[in-house]
N, C-alpha and C. Protein backbone atom coordinates (compact mmCIF):
# COMPACT_ATOMS: atom_id res chain seq x y z
N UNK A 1 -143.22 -19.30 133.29
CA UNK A 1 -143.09 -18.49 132.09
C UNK A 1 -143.77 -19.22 130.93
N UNK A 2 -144.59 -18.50 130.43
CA UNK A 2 -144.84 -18.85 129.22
C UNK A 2 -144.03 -19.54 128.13
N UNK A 3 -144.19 -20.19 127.02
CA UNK A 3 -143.94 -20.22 125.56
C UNK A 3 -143.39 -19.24 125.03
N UNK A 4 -144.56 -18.54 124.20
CA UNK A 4 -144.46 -17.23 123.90
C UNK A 4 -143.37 -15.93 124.27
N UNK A 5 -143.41 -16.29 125.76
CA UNK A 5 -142.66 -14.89 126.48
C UNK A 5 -140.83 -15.71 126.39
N UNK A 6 -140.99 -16.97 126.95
CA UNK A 6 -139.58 -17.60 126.41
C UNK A 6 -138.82 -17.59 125.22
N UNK A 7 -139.49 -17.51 124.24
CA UNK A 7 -139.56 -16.82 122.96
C UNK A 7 -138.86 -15.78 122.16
N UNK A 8 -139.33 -14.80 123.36
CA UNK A 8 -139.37 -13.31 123.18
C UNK A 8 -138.08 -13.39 123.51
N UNK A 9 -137.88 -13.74 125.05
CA UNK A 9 -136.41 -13.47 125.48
C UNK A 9 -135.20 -13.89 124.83
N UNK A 10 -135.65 -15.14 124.42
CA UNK A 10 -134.04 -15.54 123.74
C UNK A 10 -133.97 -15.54 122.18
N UNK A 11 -135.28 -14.86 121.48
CA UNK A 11 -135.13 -14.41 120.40
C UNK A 11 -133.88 -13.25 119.74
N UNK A 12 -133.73 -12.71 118.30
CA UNK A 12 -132.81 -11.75 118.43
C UNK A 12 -133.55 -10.92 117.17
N UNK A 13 -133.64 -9.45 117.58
CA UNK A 13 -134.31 -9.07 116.55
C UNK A 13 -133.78 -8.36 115.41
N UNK A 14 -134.52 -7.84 114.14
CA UNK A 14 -133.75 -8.33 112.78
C UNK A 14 -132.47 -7.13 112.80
N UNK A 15 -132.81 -6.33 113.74
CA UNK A 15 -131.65 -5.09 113.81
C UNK A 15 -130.78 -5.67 114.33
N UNK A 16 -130.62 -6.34 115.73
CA UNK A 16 -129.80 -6.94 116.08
C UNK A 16 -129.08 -8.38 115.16
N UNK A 17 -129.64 -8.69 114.25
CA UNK A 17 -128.63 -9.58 113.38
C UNK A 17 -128.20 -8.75 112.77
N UNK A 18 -128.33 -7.73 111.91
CA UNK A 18 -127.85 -6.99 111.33
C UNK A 18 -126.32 -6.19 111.97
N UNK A 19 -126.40 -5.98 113.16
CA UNK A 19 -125.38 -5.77 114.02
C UNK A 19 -124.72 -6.83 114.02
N UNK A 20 -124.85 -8.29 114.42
CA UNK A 20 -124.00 -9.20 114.23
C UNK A 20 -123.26 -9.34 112.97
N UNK A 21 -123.65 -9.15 111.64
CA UNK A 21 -123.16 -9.20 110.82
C UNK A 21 -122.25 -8.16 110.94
N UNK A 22 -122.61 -6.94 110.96
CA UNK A 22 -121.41 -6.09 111.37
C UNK A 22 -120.22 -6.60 111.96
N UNK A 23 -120.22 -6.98 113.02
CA UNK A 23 -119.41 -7.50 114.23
C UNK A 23 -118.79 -8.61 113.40
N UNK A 24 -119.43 -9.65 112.34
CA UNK A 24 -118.50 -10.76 111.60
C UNK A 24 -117.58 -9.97 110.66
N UNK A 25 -118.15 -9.04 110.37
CA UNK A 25 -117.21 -8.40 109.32
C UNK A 25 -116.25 -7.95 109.63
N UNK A 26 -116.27 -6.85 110.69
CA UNK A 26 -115.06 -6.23 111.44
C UNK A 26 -114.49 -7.62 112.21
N UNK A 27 -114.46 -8.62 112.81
CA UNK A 27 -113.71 -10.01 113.45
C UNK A 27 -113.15 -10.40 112.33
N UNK A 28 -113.71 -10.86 111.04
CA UNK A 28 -112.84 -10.86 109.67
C UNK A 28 -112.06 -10.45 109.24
N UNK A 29 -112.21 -8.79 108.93
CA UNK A 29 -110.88 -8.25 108.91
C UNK A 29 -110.42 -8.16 109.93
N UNK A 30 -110.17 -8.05 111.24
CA UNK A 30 -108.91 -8.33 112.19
C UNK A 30 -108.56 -9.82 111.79
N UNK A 31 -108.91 -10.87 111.50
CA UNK A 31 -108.48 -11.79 111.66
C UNK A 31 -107.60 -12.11 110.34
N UNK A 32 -107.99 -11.30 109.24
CA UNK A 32 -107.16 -11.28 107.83
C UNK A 32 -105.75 -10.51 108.43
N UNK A 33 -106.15 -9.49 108.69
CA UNK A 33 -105.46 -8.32 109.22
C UNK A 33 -103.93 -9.04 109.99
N UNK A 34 -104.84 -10.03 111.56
CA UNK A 34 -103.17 -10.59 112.42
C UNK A 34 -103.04 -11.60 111.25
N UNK A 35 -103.40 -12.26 110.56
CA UNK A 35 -102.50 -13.69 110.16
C UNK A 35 -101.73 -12.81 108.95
N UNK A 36 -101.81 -11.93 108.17
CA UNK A 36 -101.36 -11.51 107.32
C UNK A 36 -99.98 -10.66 108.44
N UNK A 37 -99.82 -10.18 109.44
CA UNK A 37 -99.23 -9.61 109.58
C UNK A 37 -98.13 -10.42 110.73
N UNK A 38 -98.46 -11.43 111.15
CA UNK A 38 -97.77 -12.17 111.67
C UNK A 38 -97.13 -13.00 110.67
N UNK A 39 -97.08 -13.47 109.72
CA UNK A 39 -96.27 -13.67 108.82
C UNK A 39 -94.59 -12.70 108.57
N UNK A 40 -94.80 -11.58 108.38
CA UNK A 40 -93.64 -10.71 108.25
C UNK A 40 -93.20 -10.32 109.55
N UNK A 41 -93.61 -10.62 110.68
CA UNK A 41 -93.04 -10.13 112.20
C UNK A 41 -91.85 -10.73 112.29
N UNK A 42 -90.44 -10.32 112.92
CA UNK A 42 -89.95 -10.99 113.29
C UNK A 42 -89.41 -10.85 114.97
N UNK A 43 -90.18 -9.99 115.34
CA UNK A 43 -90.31 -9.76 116.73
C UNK A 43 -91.00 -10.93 117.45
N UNK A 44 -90.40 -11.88 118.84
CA UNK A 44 -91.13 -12.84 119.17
C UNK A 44 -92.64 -12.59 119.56
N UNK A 45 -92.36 -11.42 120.87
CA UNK A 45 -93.51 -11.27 121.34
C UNK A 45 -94.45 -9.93 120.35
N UNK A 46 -94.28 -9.36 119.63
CA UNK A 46 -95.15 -9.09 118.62
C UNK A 46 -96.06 -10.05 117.54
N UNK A 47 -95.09 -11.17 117.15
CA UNK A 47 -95.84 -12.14 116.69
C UNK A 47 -96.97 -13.24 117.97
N UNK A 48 -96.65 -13.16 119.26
CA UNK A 48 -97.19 -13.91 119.88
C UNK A 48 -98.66 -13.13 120.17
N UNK A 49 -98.43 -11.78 120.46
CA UNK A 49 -99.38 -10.90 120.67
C UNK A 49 -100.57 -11.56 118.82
N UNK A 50 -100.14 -10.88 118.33
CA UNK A 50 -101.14 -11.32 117.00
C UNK A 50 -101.45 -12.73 116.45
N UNK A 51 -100.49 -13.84 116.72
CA UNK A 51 -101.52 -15.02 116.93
C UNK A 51 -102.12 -15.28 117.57
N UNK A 52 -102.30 -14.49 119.16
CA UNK A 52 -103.00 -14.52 120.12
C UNK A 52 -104.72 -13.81 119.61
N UNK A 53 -104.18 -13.03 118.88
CA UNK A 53 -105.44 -11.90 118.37
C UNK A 53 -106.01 -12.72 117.42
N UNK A 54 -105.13 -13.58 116.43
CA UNK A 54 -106.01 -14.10 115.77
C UNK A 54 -107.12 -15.30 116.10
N UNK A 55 -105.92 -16.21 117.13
CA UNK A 55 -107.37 -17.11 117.37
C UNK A 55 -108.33 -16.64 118.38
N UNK A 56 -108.44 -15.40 119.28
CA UNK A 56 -109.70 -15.09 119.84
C UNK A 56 -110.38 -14.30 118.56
N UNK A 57 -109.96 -13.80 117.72
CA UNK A 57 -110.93 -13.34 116.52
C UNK A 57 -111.89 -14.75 115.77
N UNK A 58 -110.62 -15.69 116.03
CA UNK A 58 -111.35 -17.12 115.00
C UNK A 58 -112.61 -17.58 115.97
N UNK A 59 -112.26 -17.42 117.11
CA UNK A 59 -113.31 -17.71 118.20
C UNK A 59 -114.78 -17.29 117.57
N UNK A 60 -114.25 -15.62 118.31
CA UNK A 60 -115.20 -15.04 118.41
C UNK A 60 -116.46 -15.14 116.98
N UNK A 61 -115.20 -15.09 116.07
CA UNK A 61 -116.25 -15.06 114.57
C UNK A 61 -117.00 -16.78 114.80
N UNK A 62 -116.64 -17.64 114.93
CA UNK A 62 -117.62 -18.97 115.26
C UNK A 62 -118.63 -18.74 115.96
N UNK A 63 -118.48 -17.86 117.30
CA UNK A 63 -119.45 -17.88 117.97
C UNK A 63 -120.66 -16.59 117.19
N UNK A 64 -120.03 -15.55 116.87
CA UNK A 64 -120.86 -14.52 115.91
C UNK A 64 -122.00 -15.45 115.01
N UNK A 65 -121.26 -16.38 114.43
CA UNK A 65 -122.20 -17.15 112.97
C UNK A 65 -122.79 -18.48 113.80
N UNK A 66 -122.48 -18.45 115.43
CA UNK A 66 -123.91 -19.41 115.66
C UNK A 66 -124.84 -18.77 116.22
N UNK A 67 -124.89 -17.48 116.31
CA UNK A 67 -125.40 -16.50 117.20
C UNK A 67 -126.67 -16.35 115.98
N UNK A 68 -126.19 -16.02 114.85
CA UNK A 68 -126.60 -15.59 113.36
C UNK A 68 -127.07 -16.47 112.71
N UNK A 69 -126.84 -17.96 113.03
CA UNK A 69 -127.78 -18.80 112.79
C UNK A 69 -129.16 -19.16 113.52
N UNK A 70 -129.00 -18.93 114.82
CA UNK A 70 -129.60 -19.44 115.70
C UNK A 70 -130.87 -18.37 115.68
N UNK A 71 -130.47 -16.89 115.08
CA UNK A 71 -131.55 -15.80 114.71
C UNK A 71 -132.95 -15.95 113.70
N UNK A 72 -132.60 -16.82 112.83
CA UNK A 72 -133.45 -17.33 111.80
C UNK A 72 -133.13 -15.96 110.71
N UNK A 73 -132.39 -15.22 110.52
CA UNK A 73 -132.51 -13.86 109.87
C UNK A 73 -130.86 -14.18 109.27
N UNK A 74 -130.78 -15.31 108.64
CA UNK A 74 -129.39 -15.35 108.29
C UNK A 74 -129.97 -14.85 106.38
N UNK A 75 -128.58 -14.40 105.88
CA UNK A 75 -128.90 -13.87 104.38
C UNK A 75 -128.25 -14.71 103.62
């Protein structure tokens, strides 16, 4: 394989960051969303369910903003 064509493939194009940003925004608010609401739970497994939600949101949003770095199309 080429340079060039290696390139191509693991490039991301500017629509597709634009979608990522989407995707950080909506992972943001869920992630405002469980920690704000696991606070007032006093149900065990309702609160376990939404700290559960929050740290795969905290995840996911890390991995979103290396995805979005790694694009060169960060704002």
């Amino acid at each position: 394989m080429t340079e060039i064509s290696n390139r191509q493939e693991n490039s991301i194009a500017p629509h597709e960051t634009f979608n990522l940003h989407e995707l950080l925004q909506l992972k943001n608010i869920c992630a405002l969303k469980s920690s704000g609401l696991s606070a007032n739970v006093t149900d065990p497994k309702l609160r376990l369910i939404l700290e559960s939600d929050l740290e795969i949101s905290q995840q996911q949003i890390r991995e979103l903003k290396d995805l979005i770095q790694k694009s060169g199309y960060q704002t």
